[in-house]
C-alpha atoms as a PDB file:
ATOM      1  CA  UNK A   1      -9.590 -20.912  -8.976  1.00  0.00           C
ATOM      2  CA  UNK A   2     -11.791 -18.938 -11.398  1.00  0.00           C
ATOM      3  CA  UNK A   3     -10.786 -16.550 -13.939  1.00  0.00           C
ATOM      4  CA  UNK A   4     -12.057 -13.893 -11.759  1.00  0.00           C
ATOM      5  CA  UNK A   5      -9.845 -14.682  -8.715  1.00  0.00           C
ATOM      6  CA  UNK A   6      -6.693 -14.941 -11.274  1.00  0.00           C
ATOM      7  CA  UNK A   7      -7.200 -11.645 -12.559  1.00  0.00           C
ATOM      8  CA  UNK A   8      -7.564 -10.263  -9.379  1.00  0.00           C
ATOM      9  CA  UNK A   9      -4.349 -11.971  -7.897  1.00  0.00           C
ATOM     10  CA  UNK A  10      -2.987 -10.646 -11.125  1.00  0.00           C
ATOM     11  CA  UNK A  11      -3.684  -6.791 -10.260  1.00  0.00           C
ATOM     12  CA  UNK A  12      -2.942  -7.098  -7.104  1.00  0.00           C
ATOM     13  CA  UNK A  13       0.275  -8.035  -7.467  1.00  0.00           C
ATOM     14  CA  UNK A  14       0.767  -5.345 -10.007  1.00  0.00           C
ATOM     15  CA  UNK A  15      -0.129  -3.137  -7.668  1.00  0.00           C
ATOM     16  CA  UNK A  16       2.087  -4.210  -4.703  1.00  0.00           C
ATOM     17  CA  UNK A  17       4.452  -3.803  -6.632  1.00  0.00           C
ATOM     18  CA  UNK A  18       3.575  -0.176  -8.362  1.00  0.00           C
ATOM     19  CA  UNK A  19       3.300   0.864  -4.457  1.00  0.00           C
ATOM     20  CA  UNK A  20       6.699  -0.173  -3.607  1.00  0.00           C
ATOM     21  CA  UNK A  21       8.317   1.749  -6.819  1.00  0.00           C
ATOM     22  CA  UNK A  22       6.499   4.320  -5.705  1.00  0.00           C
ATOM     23  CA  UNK A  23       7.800   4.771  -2.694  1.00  0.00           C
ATOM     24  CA  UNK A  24      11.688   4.505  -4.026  1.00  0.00           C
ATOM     25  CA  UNK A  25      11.219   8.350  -5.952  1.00  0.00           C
ATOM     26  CA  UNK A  26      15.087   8.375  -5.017  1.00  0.00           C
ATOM     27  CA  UNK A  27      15.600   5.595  -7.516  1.00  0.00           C
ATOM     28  CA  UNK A  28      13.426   6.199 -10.146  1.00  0.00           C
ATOM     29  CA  UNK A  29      13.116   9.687 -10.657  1.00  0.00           C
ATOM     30  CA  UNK A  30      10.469  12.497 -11.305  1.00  0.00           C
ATOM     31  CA  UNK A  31       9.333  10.789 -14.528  1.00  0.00           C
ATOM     32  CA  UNK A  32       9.491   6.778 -14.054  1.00  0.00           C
ATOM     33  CA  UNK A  33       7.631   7.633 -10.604  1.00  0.00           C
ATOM     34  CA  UNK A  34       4.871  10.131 -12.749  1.00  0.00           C
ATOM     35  CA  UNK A  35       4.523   7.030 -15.105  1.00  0.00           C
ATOM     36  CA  UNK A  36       3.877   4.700 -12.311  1.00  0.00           C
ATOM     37  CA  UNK A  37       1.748   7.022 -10.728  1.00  0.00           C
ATOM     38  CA  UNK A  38      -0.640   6.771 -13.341  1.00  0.00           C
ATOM     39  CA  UNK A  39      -0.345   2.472 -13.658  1.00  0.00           C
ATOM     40  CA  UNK A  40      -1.268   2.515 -10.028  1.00  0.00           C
ATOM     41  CA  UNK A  41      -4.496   4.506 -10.616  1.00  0.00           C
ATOM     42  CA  UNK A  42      -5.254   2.201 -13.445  1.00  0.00           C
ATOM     43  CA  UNK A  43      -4.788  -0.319 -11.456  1.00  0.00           C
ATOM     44  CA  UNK A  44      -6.971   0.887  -8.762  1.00  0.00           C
ATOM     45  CA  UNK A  45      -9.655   1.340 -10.915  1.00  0.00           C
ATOM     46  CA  UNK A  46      -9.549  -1.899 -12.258  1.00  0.00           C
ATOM     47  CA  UNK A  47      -9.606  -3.367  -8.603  1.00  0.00           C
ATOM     48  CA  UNK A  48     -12.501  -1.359  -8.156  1.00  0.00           C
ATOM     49  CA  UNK A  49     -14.569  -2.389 -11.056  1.00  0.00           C
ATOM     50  CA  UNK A  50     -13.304  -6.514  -9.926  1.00  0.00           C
ATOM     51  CA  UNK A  51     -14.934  -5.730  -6.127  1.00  0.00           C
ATOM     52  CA  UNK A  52     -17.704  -3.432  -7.282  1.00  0.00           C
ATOM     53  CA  UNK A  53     -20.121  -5.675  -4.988  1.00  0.00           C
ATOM     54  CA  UNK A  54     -18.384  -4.431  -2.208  1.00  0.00           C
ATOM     55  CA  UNK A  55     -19.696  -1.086  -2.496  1.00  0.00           C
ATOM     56  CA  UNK A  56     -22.981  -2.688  -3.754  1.00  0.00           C
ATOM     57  CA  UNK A  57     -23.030  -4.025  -0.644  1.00  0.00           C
ATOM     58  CA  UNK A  58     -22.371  -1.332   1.559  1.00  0.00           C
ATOM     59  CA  UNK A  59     -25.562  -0.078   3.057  1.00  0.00           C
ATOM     60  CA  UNK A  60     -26.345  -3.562   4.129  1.00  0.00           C
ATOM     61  CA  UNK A  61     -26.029  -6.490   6.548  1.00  0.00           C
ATOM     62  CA  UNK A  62     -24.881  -5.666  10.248  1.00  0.00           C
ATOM     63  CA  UNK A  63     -21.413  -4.373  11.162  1.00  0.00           C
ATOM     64  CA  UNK A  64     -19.317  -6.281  12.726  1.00  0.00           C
ATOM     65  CA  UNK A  65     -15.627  -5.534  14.311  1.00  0.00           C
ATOM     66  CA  UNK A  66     -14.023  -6.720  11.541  1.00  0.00           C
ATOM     67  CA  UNK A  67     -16.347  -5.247   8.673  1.00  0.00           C
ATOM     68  CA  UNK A  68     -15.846  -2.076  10.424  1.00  0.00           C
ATOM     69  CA  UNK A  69     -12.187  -2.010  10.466  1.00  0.00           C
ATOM     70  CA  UNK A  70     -11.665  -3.077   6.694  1.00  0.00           C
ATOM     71  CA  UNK A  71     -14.602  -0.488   5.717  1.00  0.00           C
ATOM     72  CA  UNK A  72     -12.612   2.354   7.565  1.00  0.00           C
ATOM     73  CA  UNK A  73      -9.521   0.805   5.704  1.00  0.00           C
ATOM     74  CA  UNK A  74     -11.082   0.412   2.580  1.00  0.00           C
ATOM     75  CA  UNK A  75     -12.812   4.301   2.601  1.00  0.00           C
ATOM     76  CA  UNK A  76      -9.518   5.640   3.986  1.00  0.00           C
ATOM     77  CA  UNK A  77      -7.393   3.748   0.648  1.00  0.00           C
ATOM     78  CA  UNK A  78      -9.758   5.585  -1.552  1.00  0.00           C
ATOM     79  CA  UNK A  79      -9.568   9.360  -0.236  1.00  0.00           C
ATOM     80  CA  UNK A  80      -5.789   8.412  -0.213  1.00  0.00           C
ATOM     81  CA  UNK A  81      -5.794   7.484  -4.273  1.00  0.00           C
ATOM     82  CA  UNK A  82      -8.206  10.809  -4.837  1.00  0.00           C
ATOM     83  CA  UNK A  83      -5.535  12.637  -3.540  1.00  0.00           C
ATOM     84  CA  UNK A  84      -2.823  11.374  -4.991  1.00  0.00           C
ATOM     85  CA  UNK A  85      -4.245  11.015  -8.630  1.00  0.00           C
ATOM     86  CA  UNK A  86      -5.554  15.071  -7.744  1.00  0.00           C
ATOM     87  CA  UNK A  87      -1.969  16.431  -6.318  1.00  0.00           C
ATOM     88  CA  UNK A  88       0.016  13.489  -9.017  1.00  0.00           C
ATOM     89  CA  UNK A  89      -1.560  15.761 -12.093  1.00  0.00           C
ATOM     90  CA  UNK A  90      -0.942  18.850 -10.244  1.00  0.00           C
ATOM     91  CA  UNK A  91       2.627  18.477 -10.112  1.00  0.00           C
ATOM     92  CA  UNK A  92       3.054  16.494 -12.776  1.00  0.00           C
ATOM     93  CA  UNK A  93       6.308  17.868 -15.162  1.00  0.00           C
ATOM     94  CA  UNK A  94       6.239  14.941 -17.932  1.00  0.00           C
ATOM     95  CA  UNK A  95       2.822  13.421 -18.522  1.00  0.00           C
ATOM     96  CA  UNK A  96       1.029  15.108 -21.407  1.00  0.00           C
ATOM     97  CA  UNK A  97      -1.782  16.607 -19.228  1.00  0.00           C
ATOM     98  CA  UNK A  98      -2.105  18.300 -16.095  1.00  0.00           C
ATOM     99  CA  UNK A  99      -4.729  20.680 -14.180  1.00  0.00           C
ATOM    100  CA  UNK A 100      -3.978  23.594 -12.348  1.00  0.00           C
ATOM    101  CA  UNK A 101      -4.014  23.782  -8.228  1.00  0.00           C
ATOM    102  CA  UNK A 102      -1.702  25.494  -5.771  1.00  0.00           C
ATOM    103  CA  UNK A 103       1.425  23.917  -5.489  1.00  0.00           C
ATOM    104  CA  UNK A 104       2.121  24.258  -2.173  1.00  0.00           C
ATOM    105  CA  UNK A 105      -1.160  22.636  -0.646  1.00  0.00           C
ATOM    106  CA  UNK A 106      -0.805  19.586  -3.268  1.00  0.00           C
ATOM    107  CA  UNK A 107       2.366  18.834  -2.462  1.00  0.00           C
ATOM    108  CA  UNK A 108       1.992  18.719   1.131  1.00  0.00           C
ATOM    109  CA  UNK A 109      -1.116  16.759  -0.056  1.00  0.00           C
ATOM    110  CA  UNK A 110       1.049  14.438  -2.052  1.00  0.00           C
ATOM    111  CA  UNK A 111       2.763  14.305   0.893  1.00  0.00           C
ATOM    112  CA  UNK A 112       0.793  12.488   3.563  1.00  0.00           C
ATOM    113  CA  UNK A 113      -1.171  10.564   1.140  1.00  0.00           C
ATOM    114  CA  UNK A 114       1.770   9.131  -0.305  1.00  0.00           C
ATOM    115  CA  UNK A 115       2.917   7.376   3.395  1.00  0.00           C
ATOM    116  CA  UNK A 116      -0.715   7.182   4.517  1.00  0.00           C
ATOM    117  CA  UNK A 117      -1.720   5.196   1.569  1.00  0.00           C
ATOM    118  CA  UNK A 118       1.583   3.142   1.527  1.00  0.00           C
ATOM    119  CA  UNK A 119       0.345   2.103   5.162  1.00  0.00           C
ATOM    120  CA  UNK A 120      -3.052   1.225   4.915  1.00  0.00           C
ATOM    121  CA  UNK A 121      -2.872  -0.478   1.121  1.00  0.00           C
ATOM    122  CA  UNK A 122       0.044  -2.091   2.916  1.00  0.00           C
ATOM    123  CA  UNK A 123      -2.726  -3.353   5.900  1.00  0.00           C
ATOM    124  CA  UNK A 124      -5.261  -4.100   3.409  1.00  0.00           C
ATOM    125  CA  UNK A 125      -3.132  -6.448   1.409  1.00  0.00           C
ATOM    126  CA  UNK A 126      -2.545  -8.016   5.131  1.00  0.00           C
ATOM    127  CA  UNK A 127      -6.140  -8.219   5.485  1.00  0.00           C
ATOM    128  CA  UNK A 128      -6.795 -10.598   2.406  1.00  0.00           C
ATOM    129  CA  UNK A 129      -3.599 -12.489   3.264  1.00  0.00           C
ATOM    130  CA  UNK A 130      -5.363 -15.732   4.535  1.00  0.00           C
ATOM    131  CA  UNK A 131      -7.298 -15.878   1.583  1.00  0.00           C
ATOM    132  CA  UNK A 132      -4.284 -15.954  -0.630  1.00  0.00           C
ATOM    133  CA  UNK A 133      -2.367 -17.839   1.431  1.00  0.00           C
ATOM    134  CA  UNK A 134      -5.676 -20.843   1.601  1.00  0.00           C
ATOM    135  CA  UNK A 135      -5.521 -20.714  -2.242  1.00  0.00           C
ATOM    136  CA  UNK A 136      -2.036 -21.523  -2.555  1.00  0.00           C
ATOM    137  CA  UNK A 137      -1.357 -23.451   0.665  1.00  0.00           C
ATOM    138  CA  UNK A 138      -0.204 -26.925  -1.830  1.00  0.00           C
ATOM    139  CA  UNK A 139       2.411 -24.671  -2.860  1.00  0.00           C
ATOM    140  CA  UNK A 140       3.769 -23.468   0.337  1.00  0.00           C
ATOM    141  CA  UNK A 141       6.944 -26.422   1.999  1.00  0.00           C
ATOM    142  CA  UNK A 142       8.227 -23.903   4.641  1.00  0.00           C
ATOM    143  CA  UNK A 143       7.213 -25.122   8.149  1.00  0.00           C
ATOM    144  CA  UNK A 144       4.832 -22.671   9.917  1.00  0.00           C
ATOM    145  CA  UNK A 145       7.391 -21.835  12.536  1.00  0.00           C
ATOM    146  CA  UNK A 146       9.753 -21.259  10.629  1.00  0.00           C
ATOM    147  CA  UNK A 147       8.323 -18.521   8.444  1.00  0.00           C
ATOM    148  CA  UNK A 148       6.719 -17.169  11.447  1.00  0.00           C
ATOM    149  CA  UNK A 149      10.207 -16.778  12.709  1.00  0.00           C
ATOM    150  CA  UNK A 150      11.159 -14.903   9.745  1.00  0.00           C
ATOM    151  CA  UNK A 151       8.379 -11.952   9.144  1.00  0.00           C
ATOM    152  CA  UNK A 152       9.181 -11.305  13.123  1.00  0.00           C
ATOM    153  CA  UNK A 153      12.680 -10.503  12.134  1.00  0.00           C
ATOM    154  CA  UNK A 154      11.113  -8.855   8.676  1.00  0.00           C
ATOM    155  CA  UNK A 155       8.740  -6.915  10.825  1.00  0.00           C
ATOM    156  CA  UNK A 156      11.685  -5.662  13.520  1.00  0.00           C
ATOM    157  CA  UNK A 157      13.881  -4.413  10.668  1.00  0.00           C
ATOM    158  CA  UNK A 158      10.652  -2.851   9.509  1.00  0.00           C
ATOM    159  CA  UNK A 159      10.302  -0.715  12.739  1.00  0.00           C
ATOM    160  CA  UNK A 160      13.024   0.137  12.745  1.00  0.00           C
ATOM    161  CA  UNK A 161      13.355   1.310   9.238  1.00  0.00           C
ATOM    162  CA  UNK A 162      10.112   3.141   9.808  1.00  0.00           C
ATOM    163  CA  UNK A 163      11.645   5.075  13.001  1.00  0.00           C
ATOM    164  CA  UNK A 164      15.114   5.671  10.853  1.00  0.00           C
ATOM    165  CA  UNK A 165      12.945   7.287   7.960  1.00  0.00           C
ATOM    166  CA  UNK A 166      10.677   9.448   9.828  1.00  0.00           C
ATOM    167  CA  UNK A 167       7.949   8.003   7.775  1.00  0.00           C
ATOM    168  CA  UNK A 168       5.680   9.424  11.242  1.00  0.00           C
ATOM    169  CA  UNK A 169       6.902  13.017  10.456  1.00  0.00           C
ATOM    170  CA  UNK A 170       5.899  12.487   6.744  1.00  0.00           C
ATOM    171  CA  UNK A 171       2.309  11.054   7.537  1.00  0.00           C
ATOM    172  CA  UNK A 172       1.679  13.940   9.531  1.00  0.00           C
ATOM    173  CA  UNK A 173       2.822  16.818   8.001  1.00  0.00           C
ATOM    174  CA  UNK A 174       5.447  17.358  10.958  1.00  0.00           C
ATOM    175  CA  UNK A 175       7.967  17.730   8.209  1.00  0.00           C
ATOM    176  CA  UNK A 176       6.893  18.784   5.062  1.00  0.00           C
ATOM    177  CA  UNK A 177      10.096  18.121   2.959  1.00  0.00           C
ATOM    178  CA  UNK A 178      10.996  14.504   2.614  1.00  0.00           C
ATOM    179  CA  UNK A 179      14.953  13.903   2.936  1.00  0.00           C
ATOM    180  CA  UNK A 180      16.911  11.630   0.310  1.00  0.00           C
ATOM    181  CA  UNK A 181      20.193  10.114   0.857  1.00  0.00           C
ATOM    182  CA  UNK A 182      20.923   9.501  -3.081  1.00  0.00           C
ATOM    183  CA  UNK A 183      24.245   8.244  -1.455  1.00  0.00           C
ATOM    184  CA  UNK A 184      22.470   5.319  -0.213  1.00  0.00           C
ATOM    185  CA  UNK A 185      22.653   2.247  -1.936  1.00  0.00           C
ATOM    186  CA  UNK A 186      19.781   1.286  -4.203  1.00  0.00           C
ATOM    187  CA  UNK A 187      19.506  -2.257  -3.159  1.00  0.00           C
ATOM    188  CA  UNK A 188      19.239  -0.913   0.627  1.00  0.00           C
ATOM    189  CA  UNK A 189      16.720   1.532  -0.021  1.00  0.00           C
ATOM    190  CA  UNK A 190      14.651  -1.307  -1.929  1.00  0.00           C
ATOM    191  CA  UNK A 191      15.338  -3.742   1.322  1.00  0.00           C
ATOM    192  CA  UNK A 192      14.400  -0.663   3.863  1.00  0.00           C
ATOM    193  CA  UNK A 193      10.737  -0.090   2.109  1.00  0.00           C
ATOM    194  CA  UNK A 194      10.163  -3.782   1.219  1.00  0.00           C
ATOM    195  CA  UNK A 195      11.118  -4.321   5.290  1.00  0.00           C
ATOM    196  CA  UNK A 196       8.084  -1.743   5.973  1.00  0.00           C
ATOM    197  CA  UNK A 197       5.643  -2.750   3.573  1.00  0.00           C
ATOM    198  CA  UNK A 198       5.778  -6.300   5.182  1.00  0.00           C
ATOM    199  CA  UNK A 199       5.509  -4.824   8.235  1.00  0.00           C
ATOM    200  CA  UNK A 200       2.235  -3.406   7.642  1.00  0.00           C
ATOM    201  CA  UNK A 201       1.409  -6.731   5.865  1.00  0.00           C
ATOM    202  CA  UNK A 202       1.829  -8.654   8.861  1.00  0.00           C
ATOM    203  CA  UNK A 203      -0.072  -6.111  11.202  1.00  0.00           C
ATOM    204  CA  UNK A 204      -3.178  -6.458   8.850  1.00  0.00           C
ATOM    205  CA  UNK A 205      -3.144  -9.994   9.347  1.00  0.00           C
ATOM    206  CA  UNK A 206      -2.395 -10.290  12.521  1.00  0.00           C
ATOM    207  CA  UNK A 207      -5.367  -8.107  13.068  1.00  0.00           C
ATOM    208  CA  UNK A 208      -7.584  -9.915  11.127  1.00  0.00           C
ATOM    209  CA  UNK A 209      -6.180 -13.274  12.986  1.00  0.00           C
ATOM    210  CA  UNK A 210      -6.972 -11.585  15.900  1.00  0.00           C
ATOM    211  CA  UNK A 211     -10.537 -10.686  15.475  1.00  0.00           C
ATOM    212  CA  UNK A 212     -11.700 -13.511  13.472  1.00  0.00           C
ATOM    213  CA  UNK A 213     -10.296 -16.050  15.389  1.00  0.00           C
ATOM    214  CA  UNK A 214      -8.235 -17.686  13.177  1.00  0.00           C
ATOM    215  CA  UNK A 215      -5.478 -20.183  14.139  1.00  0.00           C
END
């Protein structure tokens, strides 16, 4: 494994976990979630400048099914980060800059790209699974059945977590005002996104499986 691929693996972990804070505002609060905010986008950017051949590469070579699909993915990730780094600084209360916009279309902004991009940088990571998966495979003592049999009951909780949260309603705008239970307990609330977020992982590569013929 080169440097390169280590420091990659590196952010990307960072980052799958920045997303999943991000999604627990209930927990964290207005100001841990601004901070985090801002870690993700650094993040991002540093992501970016690891896979810059990928947009180097854009304009060329043919299109195929599954090019298309993580291209869509990959654009749609981006135009969700633009608006949440835009709408994150609108809103912001404790970071030492912000720029002005009105409130009420970046929150609603805020809003859908918050659960769209959970989704999709959820797929993504699903995407690259198999290539993560290949470089640590010497590591890995579960039998394949067996952990197959446990991201389907992962994945189920995950549905249904997604149904019980409305997360739908969020993504598109049906309901513009998210709902809290601060009642709830923390280490639930963790388990209920982590359930999702796996979801989402397993969807992206079962797709991937799917059209690439893997086994």
């Amino acid at each position: 494994m080169t440097n390169k691929q280590k420091h990659k693996i590196l952010i990307d972990l960072f980052m799958t976990i920045a997303l999943l804070l991000l999604m627990l505002f209930q927990i964290t609060g207005q100001q841990v979630h601004e901070y985090l905010g801002i870690m993700m986008l650094v993040l991002f950017l540093g992501h970016n400048v690891l896979n810059w051949k990928w947009y180097r590469h854009l304009f060329k070579g043919k299109y195929k099914l599954y090019r298309c699909i993580q291209t869509i993915l990959n654009i749609g990730i981006l135009m969700m980060m633009l608006g949440l780094g835009y709408s994150g600084m609108v809103m912001a209360q404790y970071l030492p800059f912000s720029i002005s916009g009105s409130m009420s279309l970046v929150r609603r902004l805020h809003l859908a790209c918050s659960y769209w991009g959970f989704v999709l940088m959820s797929m993504h990571l699903g995407m690259h699974l198999r290539q993560i998966v290949h470089m640590f495979k010497k590591y890995m003592y579960l039998k394949n059945n067996i952990l197959k049999l446990v991201m389907i009951i992962i994945s189920l909780c995950g549905i249904y977590c997604f149904i019980q949260n409305n997360m739908i309603s969020y993504m598109l705008l049906i309901n513009e005002f998210v709902f809290f239970d601060f009642e709830k307990n923390t280490f639930i609330v963790l388990l209920e996104y982590l359930s999702m977020m796996i979801l989402w992982i397993n969807i992206g590569y079962f797709i991937t499986n799917k059209i690439k013929g893997f086994r």
